[in-house]
PDB file of N, CA and C in Angstrom:
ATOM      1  N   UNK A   1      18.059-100.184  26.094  1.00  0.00           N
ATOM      2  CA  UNK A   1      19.019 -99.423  26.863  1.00  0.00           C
ATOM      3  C   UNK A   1      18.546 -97.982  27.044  1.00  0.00           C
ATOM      4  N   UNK A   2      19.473 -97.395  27.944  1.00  0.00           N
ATOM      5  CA  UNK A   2      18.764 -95.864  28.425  1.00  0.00           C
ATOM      6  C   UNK A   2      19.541 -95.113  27.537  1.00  0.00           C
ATOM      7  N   UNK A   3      18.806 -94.120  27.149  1.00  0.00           N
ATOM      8  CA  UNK A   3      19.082 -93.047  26.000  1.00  0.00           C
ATOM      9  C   UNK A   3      20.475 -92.539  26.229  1.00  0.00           C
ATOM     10  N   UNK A   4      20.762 -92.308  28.152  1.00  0.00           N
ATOM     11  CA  UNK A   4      22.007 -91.872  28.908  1.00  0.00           C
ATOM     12  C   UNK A   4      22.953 -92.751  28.710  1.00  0.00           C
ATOM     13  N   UNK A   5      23.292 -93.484  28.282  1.00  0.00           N
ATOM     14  CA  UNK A   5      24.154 -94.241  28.141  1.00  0.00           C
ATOM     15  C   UNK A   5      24.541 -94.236  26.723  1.00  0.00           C
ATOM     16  N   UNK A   6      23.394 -94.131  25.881  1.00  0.00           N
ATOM     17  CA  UNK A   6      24.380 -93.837  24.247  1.00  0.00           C
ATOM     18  C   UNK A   6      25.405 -92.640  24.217  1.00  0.00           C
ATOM     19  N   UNK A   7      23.987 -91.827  25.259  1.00  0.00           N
ATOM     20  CA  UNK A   7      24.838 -90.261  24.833  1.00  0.00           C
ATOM     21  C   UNK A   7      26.240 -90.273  25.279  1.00  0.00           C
ATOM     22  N   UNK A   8      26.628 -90.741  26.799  1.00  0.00           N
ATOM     23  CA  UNK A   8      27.698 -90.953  27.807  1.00  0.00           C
ATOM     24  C   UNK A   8      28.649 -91.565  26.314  1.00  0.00           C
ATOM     25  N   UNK A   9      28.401 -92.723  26.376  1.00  0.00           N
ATOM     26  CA  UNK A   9      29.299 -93.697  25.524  1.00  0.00           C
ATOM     27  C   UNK A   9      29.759 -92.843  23.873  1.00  0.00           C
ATOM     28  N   UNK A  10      29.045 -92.155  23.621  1.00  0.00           N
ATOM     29  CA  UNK A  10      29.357 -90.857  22.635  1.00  0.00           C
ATOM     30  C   UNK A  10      30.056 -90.312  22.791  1.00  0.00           C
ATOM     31  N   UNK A  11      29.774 -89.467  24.083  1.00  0.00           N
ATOM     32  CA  UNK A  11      31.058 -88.552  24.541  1.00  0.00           C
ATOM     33  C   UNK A  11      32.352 -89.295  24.773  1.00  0.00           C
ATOM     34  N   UNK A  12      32.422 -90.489  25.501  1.00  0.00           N
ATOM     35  CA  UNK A  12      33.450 -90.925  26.059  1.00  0.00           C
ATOM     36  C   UNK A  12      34.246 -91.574  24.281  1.00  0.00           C
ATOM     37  N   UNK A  13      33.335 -91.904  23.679  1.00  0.00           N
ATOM     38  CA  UNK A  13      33.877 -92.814  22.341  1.00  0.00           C
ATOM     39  C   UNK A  13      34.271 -91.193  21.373  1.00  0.00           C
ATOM     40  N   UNK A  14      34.057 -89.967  21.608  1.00  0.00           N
ATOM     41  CA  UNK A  14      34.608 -88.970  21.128  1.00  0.00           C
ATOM     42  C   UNK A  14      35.947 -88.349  21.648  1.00  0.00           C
ATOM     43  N   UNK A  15      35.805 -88.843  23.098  1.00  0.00           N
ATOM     44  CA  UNK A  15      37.069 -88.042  23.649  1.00  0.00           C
ATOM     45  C   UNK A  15      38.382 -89.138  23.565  1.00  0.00           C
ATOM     46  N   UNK A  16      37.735 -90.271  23.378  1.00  0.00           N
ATOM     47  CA  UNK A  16      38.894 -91.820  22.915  1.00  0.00           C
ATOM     48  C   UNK A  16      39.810 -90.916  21.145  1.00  0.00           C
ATOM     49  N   UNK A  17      38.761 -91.141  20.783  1.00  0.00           N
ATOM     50  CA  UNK A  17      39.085 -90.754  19.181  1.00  0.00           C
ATOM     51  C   UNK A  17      40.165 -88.910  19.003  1.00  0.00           C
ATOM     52  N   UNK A  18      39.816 -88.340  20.250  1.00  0.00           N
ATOM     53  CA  UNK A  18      40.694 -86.874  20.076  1.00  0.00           C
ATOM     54  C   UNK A  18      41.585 -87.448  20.251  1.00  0.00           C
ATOM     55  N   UNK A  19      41.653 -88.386  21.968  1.00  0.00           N
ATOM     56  CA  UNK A  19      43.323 -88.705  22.562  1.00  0.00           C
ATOM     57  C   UNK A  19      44.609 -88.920  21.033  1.00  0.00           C
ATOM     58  N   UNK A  20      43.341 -90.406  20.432  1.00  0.00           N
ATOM     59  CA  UNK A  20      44.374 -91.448  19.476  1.00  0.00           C
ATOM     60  C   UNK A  20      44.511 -90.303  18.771  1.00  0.00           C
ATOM     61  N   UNK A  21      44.006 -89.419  17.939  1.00  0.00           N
ATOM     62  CA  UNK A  21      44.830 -88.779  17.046  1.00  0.00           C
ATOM     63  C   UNK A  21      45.796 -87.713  16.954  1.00  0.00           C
ATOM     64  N   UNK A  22      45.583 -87.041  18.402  1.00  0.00           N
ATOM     65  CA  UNK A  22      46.875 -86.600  18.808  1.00  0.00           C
ATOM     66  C   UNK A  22      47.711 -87.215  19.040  1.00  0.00           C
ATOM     67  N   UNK A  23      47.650 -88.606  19.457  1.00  0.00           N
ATOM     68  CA  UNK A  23      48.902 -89.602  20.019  1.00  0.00           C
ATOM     69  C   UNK A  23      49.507 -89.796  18.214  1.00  0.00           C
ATOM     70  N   UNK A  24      48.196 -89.942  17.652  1.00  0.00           N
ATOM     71  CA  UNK A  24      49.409 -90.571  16.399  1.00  0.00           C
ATOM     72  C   UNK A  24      49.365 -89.177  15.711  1.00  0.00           C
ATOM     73  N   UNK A  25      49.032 -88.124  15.386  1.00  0.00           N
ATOM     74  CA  UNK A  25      50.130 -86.814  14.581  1.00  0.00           C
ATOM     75  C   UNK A  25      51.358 -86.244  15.522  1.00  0.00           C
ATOM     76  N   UNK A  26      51.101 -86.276  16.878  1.00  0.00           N
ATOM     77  CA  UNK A  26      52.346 -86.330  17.352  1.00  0.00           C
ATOM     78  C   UNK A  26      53.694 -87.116  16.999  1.00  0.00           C
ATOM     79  N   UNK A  27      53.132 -88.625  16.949  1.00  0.00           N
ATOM     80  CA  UNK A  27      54.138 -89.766  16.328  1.00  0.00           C
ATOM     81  C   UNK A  27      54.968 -89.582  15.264  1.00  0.00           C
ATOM     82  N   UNK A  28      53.870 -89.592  14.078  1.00  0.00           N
ATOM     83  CA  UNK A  28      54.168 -88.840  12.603  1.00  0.00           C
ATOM     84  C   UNK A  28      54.904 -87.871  12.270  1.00  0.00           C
ATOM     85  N   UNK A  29      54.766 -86.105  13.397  1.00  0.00           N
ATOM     86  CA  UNK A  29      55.231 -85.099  13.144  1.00  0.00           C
ATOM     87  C   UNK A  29      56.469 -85.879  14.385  1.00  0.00           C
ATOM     88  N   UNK A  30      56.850 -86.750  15.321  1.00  0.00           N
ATOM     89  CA  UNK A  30      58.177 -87.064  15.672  1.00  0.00           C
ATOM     90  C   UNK A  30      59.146 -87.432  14.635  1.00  0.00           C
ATOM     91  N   UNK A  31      58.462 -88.820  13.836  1.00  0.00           N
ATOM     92  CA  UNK A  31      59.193 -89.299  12.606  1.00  0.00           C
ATOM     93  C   UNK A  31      59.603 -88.457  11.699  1.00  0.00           C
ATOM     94  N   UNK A  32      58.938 -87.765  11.552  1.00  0.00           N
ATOM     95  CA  UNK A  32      59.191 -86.217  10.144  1.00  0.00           C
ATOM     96  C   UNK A  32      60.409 -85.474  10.903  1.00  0.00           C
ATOM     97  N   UNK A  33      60.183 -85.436  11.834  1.00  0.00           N
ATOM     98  CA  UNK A  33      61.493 -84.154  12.368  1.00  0.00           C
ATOM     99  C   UNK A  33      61.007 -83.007  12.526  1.00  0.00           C
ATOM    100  N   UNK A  34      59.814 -82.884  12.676  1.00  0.00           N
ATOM    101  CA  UNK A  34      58.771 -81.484  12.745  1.00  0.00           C
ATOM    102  C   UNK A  34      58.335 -81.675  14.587  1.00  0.00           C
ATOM    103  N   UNK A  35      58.866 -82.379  15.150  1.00  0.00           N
ATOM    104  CA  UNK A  35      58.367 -82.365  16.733  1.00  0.00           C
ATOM    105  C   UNK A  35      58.234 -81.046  17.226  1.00  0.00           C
ATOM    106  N   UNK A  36      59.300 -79.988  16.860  1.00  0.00           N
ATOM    107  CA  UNK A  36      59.268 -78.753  17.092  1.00  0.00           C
ATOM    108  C   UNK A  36      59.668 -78.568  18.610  1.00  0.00           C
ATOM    109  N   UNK A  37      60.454 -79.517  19.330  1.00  0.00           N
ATOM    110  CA  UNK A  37      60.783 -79.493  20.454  1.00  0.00           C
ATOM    111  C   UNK A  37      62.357 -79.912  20.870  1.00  0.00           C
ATOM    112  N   UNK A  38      62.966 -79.061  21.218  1.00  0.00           N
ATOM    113  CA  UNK A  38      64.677 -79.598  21.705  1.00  0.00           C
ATOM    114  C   UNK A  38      64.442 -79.853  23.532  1.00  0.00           C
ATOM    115  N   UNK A  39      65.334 -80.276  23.630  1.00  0.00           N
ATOM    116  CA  UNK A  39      65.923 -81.029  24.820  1.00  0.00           C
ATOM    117  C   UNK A  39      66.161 -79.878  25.852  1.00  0.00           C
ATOM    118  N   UNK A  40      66.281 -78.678  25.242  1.00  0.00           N
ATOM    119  CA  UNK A  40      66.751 -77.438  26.317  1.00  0.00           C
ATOM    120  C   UNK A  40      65.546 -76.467  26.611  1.00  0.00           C
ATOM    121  N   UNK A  41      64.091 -77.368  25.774  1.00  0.00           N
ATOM    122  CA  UNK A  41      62.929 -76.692  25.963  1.00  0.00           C
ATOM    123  C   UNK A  41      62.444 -75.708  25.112  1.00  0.00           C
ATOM    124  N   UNK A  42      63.031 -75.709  24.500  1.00  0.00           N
ATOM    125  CA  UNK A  42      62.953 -74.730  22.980  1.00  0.00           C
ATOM    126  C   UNK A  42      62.166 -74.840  22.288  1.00  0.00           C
ATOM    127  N   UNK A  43      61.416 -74.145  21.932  1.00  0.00           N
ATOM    128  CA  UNK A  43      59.919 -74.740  20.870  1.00  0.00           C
ATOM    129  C   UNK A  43      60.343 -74.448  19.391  1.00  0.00           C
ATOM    130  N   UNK A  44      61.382 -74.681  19.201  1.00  0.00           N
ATOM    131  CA  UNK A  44      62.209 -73.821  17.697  1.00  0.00           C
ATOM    132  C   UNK A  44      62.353 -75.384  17.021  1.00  0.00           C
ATOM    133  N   UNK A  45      62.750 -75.409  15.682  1.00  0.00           N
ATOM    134  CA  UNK A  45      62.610 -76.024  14.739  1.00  0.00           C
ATOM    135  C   UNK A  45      64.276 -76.000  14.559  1.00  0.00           C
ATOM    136  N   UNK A  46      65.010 -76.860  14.507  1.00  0.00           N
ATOM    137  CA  UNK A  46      65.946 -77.227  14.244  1.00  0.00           C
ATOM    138  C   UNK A  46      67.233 -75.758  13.567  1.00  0.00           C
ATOM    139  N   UNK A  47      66.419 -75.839  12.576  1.00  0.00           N
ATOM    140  CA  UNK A  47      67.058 -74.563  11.804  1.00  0.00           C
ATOM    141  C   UNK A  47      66.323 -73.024  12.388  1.00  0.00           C
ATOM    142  N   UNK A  48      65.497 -72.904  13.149  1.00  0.00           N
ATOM    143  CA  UNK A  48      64.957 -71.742  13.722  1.00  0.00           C
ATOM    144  C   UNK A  48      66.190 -70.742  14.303  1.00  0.00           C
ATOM    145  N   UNK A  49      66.760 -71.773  15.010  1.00  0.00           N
ATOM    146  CA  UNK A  49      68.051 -71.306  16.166  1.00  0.00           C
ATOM    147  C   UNK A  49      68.933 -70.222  15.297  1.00  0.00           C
ATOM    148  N   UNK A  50      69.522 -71.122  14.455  1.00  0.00           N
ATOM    149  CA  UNK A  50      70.352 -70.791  13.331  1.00  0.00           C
ATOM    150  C   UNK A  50      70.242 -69.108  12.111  1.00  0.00           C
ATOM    151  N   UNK A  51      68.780 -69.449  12.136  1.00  0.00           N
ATOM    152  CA  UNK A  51      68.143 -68.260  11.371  1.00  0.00           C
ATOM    153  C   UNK A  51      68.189 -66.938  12.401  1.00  0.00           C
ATOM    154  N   UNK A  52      67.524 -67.142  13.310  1.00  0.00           N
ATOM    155  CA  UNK A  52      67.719 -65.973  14.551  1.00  0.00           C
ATOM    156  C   UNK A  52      68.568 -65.640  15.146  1.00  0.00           C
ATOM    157  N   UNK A  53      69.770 -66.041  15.104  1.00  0.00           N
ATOM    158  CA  UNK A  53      71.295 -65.628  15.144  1.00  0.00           C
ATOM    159  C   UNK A  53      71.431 -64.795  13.917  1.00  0.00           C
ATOM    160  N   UNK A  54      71.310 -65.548  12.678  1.00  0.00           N
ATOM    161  CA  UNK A  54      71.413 -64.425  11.261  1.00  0.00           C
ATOM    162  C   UNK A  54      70.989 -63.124  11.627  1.00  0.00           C
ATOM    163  N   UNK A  55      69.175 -63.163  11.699  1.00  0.00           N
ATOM    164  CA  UNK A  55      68.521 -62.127  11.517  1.00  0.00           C
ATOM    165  C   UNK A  55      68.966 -61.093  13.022  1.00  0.00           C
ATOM    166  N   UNK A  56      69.563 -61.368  14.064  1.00  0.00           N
ATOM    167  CA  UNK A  56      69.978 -60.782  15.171  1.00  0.00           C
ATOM    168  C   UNK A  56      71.330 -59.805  14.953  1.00  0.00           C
ATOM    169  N   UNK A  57      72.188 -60.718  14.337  1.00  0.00           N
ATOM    170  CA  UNK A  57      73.267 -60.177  13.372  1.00  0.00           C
ATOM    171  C   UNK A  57      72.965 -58.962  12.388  1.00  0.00           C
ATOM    172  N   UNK A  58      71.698 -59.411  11.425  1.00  0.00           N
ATOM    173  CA  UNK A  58      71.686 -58.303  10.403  1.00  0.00           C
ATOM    174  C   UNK A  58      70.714 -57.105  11.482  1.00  0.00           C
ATOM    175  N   UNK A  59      69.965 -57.351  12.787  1.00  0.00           N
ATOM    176  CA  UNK A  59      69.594 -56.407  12.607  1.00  0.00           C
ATOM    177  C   UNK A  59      70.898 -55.116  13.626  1.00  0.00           C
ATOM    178  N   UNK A  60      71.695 -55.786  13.869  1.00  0.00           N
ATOM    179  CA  UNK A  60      72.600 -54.905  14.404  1.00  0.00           C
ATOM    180  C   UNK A  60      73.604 -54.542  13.707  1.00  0.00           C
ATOM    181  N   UNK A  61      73.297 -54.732  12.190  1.00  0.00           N
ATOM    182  CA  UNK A  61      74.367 -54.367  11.243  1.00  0.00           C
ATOM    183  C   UNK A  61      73.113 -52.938  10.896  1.00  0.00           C
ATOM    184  N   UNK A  62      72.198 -53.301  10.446  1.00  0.00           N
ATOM    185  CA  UNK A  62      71.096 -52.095  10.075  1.00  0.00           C
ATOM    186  C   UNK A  62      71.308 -51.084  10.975  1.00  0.00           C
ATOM    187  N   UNK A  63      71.356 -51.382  12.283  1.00  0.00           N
ATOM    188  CA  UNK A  63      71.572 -50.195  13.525  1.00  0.00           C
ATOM    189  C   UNK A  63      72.761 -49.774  13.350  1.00  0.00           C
ATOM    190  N   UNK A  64      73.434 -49.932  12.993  1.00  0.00           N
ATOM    191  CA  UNK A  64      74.829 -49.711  13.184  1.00  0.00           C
ATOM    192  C   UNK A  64      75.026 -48.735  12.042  1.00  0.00           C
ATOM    193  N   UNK A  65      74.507 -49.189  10.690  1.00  0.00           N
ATOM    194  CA  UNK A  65      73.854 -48.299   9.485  1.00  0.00           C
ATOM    195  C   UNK A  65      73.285 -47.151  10.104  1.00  0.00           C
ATOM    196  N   UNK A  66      72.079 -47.324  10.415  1.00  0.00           N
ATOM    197  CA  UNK A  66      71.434 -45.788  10.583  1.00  0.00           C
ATOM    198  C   UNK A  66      72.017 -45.121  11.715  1.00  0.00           C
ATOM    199  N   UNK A  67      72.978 -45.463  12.772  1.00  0.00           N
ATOM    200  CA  UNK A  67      73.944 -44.698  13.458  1.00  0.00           C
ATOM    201  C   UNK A  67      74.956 -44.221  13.088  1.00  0.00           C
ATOM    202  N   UNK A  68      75.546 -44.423  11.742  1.00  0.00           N
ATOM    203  CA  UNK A  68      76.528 -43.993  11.052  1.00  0.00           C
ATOM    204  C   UNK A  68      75.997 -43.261   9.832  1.00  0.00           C
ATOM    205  N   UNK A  69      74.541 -43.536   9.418  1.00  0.00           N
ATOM    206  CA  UNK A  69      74.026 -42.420   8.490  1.00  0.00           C
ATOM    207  C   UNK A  69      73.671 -41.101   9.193  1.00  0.00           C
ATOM    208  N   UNK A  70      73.347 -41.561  10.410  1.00  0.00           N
ATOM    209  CA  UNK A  70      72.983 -39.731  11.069  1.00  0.00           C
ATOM    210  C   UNK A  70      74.197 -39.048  11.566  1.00  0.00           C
ATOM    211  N   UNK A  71      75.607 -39.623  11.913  1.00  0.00           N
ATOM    212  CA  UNK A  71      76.171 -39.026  11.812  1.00  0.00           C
ATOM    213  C   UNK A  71      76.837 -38.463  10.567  1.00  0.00           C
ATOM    214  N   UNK A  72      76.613 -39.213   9.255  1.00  0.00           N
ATOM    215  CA  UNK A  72      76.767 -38.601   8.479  1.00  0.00           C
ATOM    216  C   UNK A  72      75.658 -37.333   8.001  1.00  0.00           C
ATOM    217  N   UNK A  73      74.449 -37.301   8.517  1.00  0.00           N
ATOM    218  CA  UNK A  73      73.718 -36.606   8.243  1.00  0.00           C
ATOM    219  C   UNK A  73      73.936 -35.018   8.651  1.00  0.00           C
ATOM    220  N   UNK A  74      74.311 -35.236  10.023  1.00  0.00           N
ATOM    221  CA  UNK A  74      75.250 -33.891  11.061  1.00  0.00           C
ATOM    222  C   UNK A  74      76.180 -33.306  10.190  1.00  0.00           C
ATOM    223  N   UNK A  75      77.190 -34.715   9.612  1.00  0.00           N
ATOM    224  CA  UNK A  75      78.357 -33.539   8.898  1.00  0.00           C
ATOM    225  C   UNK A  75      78.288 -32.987   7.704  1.00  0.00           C
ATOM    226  N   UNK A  76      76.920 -33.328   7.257  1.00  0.00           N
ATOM    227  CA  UNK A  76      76.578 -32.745   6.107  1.00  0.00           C
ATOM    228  C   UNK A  76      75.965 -31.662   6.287  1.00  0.00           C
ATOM    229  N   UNK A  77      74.929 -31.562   7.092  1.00  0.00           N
ATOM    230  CA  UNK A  77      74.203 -30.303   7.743  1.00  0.00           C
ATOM    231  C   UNK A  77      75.387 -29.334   8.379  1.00  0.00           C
ATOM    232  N   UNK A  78      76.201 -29.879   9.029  1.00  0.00           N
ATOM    233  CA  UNK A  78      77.363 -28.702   9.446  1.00  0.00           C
ATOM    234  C   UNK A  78      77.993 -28.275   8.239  1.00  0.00           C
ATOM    235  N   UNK A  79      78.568 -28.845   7.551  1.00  0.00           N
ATOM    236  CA  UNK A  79      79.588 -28.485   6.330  1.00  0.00           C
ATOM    237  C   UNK A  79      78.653 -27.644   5.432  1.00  0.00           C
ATOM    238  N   UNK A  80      76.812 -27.674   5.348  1.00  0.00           N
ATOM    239  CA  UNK A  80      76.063 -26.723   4.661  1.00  0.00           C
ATOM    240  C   UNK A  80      75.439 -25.091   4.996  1.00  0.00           C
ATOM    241  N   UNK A  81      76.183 -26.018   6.623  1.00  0.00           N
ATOM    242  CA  UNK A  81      75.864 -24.049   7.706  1.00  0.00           C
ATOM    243  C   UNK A  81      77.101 -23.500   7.437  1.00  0.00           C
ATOM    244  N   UNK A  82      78.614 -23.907   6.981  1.00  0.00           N
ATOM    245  CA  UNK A  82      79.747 -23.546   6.826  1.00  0.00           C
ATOM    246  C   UNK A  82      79.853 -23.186   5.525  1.00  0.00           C
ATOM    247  N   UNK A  83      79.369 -23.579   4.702  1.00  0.00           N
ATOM    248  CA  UNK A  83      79.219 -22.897   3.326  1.00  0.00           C
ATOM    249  C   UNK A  83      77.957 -21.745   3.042  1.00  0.00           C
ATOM    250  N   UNK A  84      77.530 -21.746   3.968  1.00  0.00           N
ATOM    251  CA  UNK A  84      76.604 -20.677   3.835  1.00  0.00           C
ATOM    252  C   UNK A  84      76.691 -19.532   4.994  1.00  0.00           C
ATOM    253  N   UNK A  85      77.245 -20.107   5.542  1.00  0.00           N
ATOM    254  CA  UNK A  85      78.063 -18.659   5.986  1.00  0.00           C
ATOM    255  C   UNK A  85      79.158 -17.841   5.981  1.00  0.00           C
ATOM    256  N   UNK A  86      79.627 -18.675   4.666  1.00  0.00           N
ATOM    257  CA  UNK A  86      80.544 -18.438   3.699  1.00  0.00           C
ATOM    258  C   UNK A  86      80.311 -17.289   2.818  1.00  0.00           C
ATOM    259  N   UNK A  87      79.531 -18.067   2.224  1.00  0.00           N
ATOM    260  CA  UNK A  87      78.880 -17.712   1.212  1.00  0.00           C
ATOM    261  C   UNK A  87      77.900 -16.137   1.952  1.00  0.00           C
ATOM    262  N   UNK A  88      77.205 -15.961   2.947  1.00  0.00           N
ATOM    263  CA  UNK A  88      77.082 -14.577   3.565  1.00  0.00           C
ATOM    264  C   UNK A  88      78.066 -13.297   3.701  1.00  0.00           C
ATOM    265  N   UNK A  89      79.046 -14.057   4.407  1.00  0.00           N
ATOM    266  CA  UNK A  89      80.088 -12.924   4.629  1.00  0.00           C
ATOM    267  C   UNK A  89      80.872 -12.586   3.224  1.00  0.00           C
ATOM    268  N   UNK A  90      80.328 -13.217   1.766  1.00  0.00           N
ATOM    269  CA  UNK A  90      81.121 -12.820   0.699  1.00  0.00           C
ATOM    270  C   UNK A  90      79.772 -11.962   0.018  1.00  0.00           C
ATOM    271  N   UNK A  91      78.705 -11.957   0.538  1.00  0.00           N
ATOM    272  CA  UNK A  91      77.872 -11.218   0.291  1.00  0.00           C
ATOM    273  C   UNK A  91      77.334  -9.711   0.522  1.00  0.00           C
ATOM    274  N   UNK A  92      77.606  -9.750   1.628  1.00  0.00           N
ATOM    275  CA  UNK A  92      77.589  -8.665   2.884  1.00  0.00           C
ATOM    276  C   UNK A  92      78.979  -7.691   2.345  1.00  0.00           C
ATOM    277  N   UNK A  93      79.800  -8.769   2.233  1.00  0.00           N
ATOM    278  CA  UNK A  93      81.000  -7.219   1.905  1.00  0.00           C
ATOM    279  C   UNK A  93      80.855  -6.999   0.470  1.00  0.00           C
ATOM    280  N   UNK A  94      80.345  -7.632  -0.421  1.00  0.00           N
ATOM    281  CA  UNK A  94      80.066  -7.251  -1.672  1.00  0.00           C
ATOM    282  C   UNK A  94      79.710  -5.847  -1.876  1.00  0.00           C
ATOM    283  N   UNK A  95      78.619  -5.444  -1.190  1.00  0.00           N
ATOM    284  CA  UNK A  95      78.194  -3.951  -1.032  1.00  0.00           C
ATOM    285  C   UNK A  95      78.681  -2.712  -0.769  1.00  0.00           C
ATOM    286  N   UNK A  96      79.701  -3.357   0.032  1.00  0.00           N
ATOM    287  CA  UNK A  96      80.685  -2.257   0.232  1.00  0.00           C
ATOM    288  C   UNK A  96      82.164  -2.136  -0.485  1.00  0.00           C
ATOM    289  N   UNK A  97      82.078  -3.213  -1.118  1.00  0.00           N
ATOM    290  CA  UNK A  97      82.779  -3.143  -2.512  1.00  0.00           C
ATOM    291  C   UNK A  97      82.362  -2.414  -3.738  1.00  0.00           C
ATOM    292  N   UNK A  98      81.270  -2.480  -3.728  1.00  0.00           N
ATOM    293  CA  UNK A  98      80.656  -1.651  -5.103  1.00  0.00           C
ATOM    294  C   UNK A  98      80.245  -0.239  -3.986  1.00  0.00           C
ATOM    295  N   UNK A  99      79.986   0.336  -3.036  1.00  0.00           N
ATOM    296  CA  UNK A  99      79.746   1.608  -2.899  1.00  0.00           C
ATOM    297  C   UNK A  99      81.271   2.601  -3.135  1.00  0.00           C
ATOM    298  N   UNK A 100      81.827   1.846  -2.315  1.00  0.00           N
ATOM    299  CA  UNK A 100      83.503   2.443  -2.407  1.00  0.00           C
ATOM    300  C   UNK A 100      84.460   2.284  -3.835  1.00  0.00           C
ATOM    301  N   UNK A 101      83.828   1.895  -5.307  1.00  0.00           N
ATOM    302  CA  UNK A 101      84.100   2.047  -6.304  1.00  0.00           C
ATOM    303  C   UNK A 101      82.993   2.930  -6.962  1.00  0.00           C
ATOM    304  N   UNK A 102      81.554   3.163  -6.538  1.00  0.00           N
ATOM    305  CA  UNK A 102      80.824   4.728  -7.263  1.00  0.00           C
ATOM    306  C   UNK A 102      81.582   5.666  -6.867  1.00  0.00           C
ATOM    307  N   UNK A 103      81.724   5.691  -5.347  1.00  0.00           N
ATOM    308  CA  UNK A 103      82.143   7.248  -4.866  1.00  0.00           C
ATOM    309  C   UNK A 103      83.189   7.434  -6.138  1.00  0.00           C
TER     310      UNK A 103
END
């Protein structure tokens, strides 16, 4: 026989052998429940759906956190410009408390 024809029949007897074993781990991962495919086209895993609702949830609880920590951050920074300019104007007249008790 011609050398072209083993090689051909190689290739073709290699690309037989990819098909079948994708046909059967496809099969296998159907039976398992790992198909990884829903009906609405979803490439998610059964419980995927479920989890990404959670994590969608927590991350708009976190936002919601650091939008309510910076406004707490403001009223802390205001309430520390209000005590310190408090705390100035009891300073400032201090001086003229003690000059008007030397005289």
């Amino acid at each position: 026989m011609d050398p072209d024809v083993f090689s051909f029949m190689g290739v073709m007897g290699t690309i037989a052998a990819f098909i079948v074993t994708i046909t059967l781990s496809r099969g296998i991962a159907h039976r398992m429940g790992l198909s990884g495919r829903k009906r609405g086209g979803c490439n998610c895993l059964e419980g995927d759906h479920e989890d990404l609702t959670e994590l969608g949830e927590r991350v708009a609880d976190l936002e919601f956190s650091a939008r309510r920590m910076e406004e707490l951050e403001e009223r802390l920074d205001f309430a520390e410009r209000m005590l310190a300019d408090g705390r100035q104007g009891d300073r400032l007249a201090e001086p003229a408390e003690h000059t008007d008790t030397l005289r």
